[in-house]
Protein backbone atom coordinates (compact mmCIF):
# COMPACT_ATOMS: atom_id res chain seq x y z
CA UNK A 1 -5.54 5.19 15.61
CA UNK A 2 -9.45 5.52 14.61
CA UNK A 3 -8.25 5.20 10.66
CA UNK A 4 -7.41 1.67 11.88
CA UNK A 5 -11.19 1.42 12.82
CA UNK A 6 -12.52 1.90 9.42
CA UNK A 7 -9.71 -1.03 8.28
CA UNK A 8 -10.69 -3.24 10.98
CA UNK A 9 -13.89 -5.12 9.12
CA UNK A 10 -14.02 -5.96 5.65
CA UNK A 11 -16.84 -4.31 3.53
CA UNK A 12 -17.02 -1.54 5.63
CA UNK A 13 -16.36 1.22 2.94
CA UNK A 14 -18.61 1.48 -0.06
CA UNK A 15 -17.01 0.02 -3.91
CA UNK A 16 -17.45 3.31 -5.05
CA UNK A 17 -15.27 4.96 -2.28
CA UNK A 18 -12.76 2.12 -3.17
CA UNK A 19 -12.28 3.00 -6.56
CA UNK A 20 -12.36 6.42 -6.18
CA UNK A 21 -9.18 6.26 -3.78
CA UNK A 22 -7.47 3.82 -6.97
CA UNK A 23 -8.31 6.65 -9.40
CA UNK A 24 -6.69 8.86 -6.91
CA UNK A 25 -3.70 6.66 -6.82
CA UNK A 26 -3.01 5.97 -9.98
CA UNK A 27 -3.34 9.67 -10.46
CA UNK A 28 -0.73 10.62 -8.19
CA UNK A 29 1.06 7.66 -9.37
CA UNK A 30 0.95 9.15 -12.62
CA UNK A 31 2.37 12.58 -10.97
CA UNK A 32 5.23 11.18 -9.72
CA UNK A 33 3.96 12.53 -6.30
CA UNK A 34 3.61 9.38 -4.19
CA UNK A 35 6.02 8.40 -1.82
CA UNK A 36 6.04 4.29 -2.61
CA UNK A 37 8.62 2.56 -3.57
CA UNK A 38 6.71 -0.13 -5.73
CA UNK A 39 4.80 2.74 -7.90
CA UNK A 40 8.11 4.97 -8.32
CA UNK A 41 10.87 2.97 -10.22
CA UNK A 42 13.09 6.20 -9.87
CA UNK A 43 13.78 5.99 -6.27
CA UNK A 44 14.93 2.40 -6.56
CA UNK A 45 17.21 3.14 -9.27
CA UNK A 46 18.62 5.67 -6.89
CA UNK A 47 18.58 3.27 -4.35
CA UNK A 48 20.70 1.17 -6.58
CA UNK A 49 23.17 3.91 -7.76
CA UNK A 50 23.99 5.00 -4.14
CA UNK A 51 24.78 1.04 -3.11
CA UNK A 52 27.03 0.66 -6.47
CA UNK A 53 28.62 3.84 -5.20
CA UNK A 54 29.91 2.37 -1.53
């Protein structure tokens, strides 16, 4: 795992990289294309539905 690497000490990527990847996620966040949970409220409604359904 070498992206673990880049993780591994604080400080290590730029403040300008790190913003650039929050644009990016709050971009796709605003998509609908990420896959989290915590960003996407509509797969834990459906989460919901299928347990009310059992």
């Amino acid at each position: 795992m070498s992206w673990n690497r880049a993780l591994d000490g604080p400080g290590t990527l730029p403040v300008t990289e790190g913003t650039a990847l929050e644009r990016e996620m709050e971009a796709e966040v605003a998509s609908g294309e990420t896959s989290r949970p915590y960003s996407v409220p509509s797969k834990h409604e459906r989460r919901r539905s299928s347990q009310q359904d059992l």
